[in-house]
PDB file of N, CA and C in Angstrom:
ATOM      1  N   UNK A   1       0.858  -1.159   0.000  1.00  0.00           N
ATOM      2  CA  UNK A   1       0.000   0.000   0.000  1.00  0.00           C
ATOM      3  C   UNK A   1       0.904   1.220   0.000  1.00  0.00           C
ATOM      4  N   UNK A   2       0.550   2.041  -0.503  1.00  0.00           N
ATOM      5  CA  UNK A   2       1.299   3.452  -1.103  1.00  0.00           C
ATOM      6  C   UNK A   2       0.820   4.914  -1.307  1.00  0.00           C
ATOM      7  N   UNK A   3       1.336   5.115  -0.153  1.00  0.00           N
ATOM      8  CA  UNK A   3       0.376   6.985  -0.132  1.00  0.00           C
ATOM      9  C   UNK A   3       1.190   7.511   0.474  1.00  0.00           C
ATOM     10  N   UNK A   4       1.136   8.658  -0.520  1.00  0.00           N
ATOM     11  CA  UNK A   4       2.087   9.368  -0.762  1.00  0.00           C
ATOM     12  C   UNK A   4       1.778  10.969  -0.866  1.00  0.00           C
ATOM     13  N   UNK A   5       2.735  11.845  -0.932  1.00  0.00           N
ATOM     14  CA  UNK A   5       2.797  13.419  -0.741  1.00  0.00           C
ATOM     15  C   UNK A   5       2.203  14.362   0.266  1.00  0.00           C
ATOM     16  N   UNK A   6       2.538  13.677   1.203  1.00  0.00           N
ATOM     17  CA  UNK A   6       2.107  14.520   1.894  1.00  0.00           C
ATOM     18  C   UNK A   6       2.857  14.289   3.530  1.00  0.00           C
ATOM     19  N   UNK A   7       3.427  14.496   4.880  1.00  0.00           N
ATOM     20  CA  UNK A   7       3.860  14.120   6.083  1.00  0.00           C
ATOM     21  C   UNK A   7       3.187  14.419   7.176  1.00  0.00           C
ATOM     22  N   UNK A   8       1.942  13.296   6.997  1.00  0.00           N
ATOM     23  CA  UNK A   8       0.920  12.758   7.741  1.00  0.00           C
ATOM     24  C   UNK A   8       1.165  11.173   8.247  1.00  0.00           C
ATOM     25  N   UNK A   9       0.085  11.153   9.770  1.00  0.00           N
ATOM     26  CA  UNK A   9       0.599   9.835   9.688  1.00  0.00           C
ATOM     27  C   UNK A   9       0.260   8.643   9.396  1.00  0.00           C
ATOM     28  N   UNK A  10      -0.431   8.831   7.347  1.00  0.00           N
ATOM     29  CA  UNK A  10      -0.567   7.757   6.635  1.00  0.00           C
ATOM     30  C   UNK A  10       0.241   7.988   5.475  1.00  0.00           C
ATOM     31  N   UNK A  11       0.725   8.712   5.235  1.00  0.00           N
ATOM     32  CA  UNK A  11       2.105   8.845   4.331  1.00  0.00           C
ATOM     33  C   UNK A  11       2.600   7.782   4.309  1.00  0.00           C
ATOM     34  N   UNK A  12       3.477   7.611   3.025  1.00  0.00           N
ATOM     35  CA  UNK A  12       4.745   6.534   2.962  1.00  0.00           C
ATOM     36  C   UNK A  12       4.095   5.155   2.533  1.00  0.00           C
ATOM     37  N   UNK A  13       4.975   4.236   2.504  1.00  0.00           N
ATOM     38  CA  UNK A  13       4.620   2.696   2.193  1.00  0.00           C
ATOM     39  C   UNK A  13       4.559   1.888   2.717  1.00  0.00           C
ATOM     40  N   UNK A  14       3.701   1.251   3.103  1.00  0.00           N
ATOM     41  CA  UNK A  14       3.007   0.288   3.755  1.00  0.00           C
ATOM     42  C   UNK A  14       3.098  -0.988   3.395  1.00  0.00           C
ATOM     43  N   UNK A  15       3.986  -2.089   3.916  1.00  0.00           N
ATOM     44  CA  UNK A  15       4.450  -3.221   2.884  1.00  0.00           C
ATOM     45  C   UNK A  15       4.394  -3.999   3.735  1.00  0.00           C
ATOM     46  N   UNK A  16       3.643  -5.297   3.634  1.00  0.00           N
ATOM     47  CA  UNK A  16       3.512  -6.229   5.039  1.00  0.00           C
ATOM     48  C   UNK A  16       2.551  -5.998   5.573  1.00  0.00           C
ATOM     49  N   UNK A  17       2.211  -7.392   6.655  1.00  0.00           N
ATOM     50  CA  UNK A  17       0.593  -7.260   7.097  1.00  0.00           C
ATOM     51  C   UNK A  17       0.841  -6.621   8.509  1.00  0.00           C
ATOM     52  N   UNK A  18       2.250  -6.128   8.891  1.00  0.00           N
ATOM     53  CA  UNK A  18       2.159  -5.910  10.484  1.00  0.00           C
ATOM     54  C   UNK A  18       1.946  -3.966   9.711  1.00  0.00           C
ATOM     55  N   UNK A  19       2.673  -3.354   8.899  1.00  0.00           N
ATOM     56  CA  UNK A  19       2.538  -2.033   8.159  1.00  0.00           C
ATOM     57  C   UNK A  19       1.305  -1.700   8.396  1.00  0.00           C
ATOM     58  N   UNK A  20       0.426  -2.613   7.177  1.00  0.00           N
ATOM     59  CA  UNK A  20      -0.604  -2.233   6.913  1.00  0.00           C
ATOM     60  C   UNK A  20      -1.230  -2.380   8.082  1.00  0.00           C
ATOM     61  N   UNK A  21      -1.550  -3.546   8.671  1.00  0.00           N
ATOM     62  CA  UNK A  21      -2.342  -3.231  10.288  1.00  0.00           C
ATOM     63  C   UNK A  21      -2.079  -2.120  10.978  1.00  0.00           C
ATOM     64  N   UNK A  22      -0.989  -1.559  11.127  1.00  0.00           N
ATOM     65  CA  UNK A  22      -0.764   0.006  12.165  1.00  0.00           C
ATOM     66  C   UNK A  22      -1.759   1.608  11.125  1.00  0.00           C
ATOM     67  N   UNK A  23      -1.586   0.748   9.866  1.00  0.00           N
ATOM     68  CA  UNK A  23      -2.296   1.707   8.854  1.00  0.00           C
ATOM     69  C   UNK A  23      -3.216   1.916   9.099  1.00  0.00           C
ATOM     70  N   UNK A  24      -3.999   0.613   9.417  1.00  0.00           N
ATOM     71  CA  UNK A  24      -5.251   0.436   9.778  1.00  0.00           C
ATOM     72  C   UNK A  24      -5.978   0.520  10.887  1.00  0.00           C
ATOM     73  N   UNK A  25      -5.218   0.408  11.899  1.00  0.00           N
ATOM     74  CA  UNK A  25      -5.384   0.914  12.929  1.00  0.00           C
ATOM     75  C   UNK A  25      -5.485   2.110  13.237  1.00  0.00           C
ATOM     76  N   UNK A  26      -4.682   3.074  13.100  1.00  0.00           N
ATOM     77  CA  UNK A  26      -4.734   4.409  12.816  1.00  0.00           C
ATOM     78  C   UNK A  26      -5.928   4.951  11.949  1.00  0.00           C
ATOM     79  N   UNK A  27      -6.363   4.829  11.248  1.00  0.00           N
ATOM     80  CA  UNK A  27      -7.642   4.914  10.573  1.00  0.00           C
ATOM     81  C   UNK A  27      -9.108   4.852  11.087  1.00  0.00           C
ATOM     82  N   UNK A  28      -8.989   3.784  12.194  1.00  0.00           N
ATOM     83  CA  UNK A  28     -10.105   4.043  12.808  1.00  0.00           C
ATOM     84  C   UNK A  28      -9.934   4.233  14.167  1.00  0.00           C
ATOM     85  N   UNK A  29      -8.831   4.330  14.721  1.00  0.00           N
ATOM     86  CA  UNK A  29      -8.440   5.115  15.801  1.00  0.00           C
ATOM     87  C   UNK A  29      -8.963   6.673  15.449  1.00  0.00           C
ATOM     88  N   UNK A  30      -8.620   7.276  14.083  1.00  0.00           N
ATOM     89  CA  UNK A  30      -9.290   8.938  13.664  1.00  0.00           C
ATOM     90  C   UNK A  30     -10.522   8.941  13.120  1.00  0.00           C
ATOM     91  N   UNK A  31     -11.167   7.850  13.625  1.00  0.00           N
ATOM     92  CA  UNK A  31     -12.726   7.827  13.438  1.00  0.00           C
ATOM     93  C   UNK A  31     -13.108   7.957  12.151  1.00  0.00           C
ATOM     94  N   UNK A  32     -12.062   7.480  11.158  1.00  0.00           N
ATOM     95  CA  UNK A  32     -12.520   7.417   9.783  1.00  0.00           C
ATOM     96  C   UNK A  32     -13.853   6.839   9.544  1.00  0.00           C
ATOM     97  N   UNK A  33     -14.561   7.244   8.417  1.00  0.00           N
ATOM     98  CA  UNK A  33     -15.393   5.852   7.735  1.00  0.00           C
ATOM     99  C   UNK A  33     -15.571   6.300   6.304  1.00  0.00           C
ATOM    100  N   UNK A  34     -15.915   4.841   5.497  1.00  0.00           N
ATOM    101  CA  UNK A  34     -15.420   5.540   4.328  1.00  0.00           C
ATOM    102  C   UNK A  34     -16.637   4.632   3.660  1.00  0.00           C
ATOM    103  N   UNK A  35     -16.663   4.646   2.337  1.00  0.00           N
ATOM    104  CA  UNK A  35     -17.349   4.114   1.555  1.00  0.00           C
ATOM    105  C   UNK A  35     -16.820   3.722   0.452  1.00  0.00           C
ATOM    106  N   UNK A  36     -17.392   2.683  -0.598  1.00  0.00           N
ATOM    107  CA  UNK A  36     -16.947   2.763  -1.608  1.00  0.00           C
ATOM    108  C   UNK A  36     -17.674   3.160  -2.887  1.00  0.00           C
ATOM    109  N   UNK A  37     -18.146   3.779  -3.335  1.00  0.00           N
ATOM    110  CA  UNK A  37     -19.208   4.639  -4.450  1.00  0.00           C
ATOM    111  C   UNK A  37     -19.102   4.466  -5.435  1.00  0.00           C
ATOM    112  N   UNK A  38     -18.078   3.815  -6.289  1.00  0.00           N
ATOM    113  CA  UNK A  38     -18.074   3.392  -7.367  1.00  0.00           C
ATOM    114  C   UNK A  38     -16.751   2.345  -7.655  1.00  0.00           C
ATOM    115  N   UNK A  39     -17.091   1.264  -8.698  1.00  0.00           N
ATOM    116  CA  UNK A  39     -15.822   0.374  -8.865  1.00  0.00           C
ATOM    117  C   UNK A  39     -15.731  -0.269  -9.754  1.00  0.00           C
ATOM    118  N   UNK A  40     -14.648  -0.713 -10.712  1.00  0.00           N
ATOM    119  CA  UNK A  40     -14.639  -0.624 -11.768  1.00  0.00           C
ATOM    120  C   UNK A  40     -13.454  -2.032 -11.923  1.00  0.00           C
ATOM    121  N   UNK A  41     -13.839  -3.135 -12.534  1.00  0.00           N
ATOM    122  CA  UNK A  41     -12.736  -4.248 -12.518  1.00  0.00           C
ATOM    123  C   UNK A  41     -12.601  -4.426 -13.532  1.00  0.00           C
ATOM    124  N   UNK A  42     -11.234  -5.246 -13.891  1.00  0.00           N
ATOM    125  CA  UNK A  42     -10.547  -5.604 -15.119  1.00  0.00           C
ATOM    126  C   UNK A  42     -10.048  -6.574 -15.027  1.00  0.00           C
ATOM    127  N   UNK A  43      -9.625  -7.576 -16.210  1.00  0.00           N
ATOM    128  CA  UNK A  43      -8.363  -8.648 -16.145  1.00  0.00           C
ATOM    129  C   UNK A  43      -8.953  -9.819 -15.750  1.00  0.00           C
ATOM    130  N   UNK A  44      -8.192 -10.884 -15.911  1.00  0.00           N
ATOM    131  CA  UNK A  44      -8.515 -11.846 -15.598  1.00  0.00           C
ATOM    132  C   UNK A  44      -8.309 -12.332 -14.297  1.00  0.00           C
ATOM    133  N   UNK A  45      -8.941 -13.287 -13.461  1.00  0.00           N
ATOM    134  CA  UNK A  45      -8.740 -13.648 -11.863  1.00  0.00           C
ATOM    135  C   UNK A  45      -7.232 -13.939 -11.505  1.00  0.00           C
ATOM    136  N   UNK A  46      -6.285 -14.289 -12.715  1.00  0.00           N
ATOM    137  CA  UNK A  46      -4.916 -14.162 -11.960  1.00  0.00           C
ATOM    138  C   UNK A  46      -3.981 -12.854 -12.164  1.00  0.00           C
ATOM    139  N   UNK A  47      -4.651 -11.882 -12.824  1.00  0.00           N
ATOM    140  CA  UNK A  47      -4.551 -10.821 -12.667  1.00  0.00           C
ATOM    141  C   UNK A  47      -4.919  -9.566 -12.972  1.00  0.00           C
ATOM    142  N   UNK A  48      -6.054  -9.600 -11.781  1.00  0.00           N
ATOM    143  CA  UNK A  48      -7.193  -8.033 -12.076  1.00  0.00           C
ATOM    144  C   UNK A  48      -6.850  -6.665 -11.414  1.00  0.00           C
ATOM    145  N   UNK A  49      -7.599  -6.160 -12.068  1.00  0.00           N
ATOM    146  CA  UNK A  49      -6.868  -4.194 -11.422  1.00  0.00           C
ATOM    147  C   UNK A  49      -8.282  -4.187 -11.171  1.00  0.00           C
ATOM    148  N   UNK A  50      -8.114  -3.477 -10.227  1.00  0.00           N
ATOM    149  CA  UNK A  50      -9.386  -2.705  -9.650  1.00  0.00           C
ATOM    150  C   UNK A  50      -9.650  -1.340  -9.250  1.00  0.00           C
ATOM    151  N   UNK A  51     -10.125  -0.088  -9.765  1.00  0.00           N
ATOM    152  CA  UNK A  51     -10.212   1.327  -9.426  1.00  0.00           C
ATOM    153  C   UNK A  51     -11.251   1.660  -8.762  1.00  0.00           C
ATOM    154  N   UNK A  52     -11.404   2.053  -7.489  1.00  0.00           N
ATOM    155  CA  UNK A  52     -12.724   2.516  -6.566  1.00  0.00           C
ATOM    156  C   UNK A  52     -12.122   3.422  -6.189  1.00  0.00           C
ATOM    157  N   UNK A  53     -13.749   4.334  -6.006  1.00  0.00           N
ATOM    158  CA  UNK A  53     -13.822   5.933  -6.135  1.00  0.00           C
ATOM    159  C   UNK A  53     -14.110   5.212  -3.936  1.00  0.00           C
ATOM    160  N   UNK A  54     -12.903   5.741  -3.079  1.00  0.00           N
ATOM    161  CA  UNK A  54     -13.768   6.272  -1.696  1.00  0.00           C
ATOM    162  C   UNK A  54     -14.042   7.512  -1.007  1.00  0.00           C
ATOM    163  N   UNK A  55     -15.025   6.822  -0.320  1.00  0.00           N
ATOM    164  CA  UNK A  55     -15.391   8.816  -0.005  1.00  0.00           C
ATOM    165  C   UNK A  55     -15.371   8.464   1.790  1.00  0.00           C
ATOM    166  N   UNK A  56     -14.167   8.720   2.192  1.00  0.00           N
ATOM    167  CA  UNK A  56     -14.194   9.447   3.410  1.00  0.00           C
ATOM    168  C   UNK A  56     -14.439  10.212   4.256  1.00  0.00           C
ATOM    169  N   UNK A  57     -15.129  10.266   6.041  1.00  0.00           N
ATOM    170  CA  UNK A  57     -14.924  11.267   6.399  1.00  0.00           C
ATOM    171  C   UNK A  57     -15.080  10.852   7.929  1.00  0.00           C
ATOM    172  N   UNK A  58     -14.713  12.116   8.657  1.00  0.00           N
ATOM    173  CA  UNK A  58     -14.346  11.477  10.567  1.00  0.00           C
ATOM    174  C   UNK A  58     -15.201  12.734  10.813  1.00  0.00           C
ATOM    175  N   UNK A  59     -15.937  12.406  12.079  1.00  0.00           N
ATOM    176  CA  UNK A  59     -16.365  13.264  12.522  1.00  0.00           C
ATOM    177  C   UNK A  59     -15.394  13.656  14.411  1.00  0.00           C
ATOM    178  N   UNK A  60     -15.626  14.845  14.801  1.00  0.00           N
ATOM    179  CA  UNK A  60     -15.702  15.391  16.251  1.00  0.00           C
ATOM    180  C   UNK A  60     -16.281  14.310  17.317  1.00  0.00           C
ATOM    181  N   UNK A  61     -16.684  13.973  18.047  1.00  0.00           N
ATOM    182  CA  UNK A  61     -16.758  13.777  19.309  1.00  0.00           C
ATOM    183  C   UNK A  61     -18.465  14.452  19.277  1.00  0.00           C
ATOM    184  N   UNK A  62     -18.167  15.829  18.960  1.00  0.00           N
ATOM    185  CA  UNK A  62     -19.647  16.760  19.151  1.00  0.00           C
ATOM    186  C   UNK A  62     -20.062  16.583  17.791  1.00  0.00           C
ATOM    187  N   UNK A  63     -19.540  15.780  16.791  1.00  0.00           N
ATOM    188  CA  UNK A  63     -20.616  15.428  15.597  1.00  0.00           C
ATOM    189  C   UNK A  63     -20.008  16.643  14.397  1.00  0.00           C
ATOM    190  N   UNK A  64     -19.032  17.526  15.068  1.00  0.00           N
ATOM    191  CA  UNK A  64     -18.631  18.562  14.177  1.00  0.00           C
ATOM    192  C   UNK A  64     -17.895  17.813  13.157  1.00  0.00           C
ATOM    193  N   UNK A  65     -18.007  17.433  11.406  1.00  0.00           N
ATOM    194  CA  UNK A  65     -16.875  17.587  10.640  1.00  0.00           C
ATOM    195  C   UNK A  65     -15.374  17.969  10.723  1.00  0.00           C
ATOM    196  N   UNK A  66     -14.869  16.573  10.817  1.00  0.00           N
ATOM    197  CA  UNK A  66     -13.340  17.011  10.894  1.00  0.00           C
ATOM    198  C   UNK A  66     -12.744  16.846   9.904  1.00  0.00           C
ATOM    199  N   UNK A  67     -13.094  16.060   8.725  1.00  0.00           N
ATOM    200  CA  UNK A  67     -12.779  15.741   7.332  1.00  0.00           C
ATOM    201  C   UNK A  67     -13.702  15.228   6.730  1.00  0.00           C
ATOM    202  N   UNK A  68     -13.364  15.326   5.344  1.00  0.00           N
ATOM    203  CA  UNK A  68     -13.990  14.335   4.533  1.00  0.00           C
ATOM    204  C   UNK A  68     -12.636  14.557   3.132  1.00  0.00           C
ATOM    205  N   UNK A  69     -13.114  13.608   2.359  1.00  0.00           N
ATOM    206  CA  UNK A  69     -12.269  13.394   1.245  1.00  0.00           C
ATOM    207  C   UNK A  69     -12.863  12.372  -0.072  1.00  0.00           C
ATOM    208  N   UNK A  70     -12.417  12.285  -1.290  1.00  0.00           N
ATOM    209  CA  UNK A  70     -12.652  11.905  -1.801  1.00  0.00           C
ATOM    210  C   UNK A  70     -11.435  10.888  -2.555  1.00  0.00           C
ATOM    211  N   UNK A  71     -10.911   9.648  -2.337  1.00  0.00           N
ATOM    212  CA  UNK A  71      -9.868   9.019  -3.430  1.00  0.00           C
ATOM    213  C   UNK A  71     -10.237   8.303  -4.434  1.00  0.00           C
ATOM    214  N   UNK A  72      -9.196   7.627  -4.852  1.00  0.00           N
ATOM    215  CA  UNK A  72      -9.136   6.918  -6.490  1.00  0.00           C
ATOM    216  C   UNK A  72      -8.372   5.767  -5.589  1.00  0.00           C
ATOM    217  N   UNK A  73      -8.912   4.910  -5.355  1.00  0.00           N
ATOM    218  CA  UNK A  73      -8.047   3.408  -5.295  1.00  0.00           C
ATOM    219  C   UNK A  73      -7.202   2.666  -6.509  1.00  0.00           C
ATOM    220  N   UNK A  74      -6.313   2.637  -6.875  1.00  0.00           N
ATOM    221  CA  UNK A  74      -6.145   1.415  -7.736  1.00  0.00           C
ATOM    222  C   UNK A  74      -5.281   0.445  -7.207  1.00  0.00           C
ATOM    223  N   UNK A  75      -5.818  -0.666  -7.638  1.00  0.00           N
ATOM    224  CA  UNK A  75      -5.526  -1.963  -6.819  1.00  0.00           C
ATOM    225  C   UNK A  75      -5.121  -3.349  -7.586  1.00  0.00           C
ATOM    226  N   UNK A  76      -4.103  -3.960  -6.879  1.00  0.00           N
ATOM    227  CA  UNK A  76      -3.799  -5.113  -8.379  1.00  0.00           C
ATOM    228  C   UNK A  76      -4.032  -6.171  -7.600  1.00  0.00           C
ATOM    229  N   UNK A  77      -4.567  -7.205  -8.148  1.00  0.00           N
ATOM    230  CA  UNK A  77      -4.392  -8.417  -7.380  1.00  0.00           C
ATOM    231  C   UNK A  77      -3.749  -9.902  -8.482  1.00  0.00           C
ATOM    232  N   UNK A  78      -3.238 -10.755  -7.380  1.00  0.00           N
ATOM    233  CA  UNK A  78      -3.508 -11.673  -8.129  1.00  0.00           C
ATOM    234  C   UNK A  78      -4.158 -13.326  -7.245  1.00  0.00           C
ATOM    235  N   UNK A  79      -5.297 -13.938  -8.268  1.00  0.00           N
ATOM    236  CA  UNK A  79      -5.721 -14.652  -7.671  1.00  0.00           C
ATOM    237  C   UNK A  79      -6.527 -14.191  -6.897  1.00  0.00           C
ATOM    238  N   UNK A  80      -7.190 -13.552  -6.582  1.00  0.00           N
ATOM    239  CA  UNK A  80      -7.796 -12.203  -5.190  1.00  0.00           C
ATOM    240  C   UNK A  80      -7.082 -12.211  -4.531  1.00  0.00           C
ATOM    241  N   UNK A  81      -5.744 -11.972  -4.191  1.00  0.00           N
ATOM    242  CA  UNK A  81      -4.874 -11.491  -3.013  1.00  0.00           C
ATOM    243  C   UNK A  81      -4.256  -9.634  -3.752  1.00  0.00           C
ATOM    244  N   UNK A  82      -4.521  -8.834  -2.549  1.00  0.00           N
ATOM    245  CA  UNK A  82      -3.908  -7.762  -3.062  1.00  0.00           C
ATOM    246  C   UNK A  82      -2.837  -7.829  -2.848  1.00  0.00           C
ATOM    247  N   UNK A  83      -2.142  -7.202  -4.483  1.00  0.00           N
ATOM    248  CA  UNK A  83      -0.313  -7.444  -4.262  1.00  0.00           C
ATOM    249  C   UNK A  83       0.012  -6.016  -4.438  1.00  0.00           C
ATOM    250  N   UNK A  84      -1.085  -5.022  -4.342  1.00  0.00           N
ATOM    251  CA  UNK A  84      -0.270  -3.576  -4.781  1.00  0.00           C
ATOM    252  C   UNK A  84      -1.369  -2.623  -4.601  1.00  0.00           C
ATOM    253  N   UNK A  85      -1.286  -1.520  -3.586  1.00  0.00           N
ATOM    254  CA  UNK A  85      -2.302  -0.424  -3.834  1.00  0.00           C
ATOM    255  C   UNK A  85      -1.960   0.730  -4.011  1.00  0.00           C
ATOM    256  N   UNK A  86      -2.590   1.418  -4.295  1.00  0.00           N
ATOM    257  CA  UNK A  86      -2.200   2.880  -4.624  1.00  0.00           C
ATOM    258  C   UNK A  86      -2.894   3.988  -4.365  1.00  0.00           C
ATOM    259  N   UNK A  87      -3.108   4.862  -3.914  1.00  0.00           N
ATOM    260  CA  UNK A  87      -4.240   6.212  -3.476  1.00  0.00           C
ATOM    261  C   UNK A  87      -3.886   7.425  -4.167  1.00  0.00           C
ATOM    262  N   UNK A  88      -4.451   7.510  -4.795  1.00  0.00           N
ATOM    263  CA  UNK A  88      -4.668   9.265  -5.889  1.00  0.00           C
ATOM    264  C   UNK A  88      -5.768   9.738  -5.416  1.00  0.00           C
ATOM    265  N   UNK A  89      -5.301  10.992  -5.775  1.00  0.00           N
ATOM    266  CA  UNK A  89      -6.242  12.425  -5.826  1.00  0.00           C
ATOM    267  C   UNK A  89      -6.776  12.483  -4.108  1.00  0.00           C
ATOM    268  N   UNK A  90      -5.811  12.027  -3.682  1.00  0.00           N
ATOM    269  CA  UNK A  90      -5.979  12.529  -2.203  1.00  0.00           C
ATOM    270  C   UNK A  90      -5.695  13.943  -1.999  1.00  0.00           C
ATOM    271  N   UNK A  91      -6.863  14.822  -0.651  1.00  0.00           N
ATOM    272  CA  UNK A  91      -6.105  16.299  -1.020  1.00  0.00           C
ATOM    273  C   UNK A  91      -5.176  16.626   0.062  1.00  0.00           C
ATOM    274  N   UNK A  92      -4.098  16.417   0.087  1.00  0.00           N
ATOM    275  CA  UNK A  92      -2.808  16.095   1.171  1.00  0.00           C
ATOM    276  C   UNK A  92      -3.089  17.205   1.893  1.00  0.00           C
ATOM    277  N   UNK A  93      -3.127  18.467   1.943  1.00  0.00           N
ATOM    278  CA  UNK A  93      -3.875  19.993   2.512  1.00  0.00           C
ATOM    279  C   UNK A  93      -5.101  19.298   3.609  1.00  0.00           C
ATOM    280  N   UNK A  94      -5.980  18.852   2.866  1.00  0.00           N
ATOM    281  CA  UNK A  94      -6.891  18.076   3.987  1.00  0.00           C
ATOM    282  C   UNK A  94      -6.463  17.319   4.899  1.00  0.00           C
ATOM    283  N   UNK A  95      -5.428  15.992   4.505  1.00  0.00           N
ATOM    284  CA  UNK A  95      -5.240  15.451   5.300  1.00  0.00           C
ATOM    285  C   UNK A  95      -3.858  15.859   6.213  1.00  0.00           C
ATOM    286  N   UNK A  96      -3.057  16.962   6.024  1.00  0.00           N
ATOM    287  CA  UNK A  96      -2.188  17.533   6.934  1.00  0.00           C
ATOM    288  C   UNK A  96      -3.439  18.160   7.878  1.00  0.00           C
ATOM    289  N   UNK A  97      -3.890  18.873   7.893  1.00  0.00           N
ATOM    290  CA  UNK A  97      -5.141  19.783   9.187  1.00  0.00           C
ATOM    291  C   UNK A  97      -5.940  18.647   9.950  1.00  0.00           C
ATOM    292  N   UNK A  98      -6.191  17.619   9.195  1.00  0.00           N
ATOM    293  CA  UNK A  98      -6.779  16.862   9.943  1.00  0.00           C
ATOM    294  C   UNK A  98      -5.837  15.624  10.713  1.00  0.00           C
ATOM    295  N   UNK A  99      -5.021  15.738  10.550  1.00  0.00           N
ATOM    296  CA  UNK A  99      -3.928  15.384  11.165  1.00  0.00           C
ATOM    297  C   UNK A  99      -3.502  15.990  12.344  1.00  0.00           C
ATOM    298  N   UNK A 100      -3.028  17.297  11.973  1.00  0.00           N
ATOM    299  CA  UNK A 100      -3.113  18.664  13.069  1.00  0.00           C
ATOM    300  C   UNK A 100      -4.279  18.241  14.451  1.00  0.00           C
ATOM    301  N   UNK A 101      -5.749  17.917  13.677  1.00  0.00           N
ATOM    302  CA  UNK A 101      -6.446  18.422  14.367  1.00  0.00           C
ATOM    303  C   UNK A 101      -6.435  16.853  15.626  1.00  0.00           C
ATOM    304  N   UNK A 102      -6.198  15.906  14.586  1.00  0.00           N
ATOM    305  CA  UNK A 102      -6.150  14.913  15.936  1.00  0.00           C
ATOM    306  C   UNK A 102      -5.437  14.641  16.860  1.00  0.00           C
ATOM    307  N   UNK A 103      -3.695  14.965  16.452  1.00  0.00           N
ATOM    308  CA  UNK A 103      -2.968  15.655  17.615  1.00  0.00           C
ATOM    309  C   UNK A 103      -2.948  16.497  18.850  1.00  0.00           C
ATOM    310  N   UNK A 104      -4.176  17.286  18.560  1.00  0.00           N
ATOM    311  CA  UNK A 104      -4.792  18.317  18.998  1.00  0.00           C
ATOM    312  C   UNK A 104      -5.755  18.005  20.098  1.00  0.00           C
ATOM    313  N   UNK A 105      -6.309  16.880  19.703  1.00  0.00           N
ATOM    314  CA  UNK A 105      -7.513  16.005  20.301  1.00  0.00           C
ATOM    315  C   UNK A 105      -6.814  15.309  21.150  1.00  0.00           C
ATOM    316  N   UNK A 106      -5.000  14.603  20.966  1.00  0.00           N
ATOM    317  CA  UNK A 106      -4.488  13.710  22.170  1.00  0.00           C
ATOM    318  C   UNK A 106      -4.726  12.174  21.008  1.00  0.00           C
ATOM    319  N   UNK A 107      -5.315  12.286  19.965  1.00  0.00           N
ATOM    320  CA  UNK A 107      -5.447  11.115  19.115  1.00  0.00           C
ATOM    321  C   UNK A 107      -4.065  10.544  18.262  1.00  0.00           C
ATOM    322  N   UNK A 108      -3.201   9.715  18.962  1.00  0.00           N
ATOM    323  CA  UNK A 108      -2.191   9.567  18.597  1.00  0.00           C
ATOM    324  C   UNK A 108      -1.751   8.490  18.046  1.00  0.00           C
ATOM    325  N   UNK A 109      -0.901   8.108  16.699  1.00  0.00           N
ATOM    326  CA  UNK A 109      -1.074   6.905  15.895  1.00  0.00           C
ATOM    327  C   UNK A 109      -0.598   5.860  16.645  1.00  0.00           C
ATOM    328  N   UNK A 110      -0.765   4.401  16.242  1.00  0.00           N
ATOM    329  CA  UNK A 110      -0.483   3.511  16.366  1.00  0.00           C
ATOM    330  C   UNK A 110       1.129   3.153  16.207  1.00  0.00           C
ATOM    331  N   UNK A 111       1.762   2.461  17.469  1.00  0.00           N
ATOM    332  CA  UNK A 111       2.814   2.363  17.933  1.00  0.00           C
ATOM    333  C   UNK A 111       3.372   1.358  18.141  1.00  0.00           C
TER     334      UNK A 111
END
């Protein structure tokens, strides 16, 4: 997994299931939730790409908006095992403040 541009703490590459678990952890430690709204497959079962549109967002404690976002997944598998992901059109501006803001809160990543 691979996200990138920005020095937040889901930046960088994520390789391995102990990575990605702290990834993931962190994610809903910041009260993410996300959806998937659209998706789009290709290839054959030993080796399909997959592009989904997610739409993110965490709320406050008091229900106030602390983010939302919109990405581009693309995803490779083979066999259905994911061997490669990727996150575009993330808006790194969003996710630096909301980063900020959970620091802020005492919401601190996974360790």
């Amino acid at each position: 997994m691979v996200f990138t541009d920005n020095d937040t703490r889901w930046s960088g590459e994520h390789r391995g299931r102990p990575a990605i678990e702290r990834f993931l952890q962190d994610f809903t430690r910041a009260g993410l939730q996300g959806e998937i709204t659209e998706l789009f497959v290709g290839g054959p079962p030993w080796r399909m790409t997959l592009l989904a549109r997610f739409d993110d967002h965490a709320d406050a404690p008091d229900g106030e908006r602390l983010y939302e976002n919109r990405t581009v997944l693309v995803i490779r598998t083979r066999w259905g095992k994911i061997v490669h992901q990727e996150d575009f059109y993330v808006d790194t501006v969003r996710m630096a403040e909301f980063d900020r803001r959970l620091t802020a809160l005492g919401i601190t990543p996974a360790g």
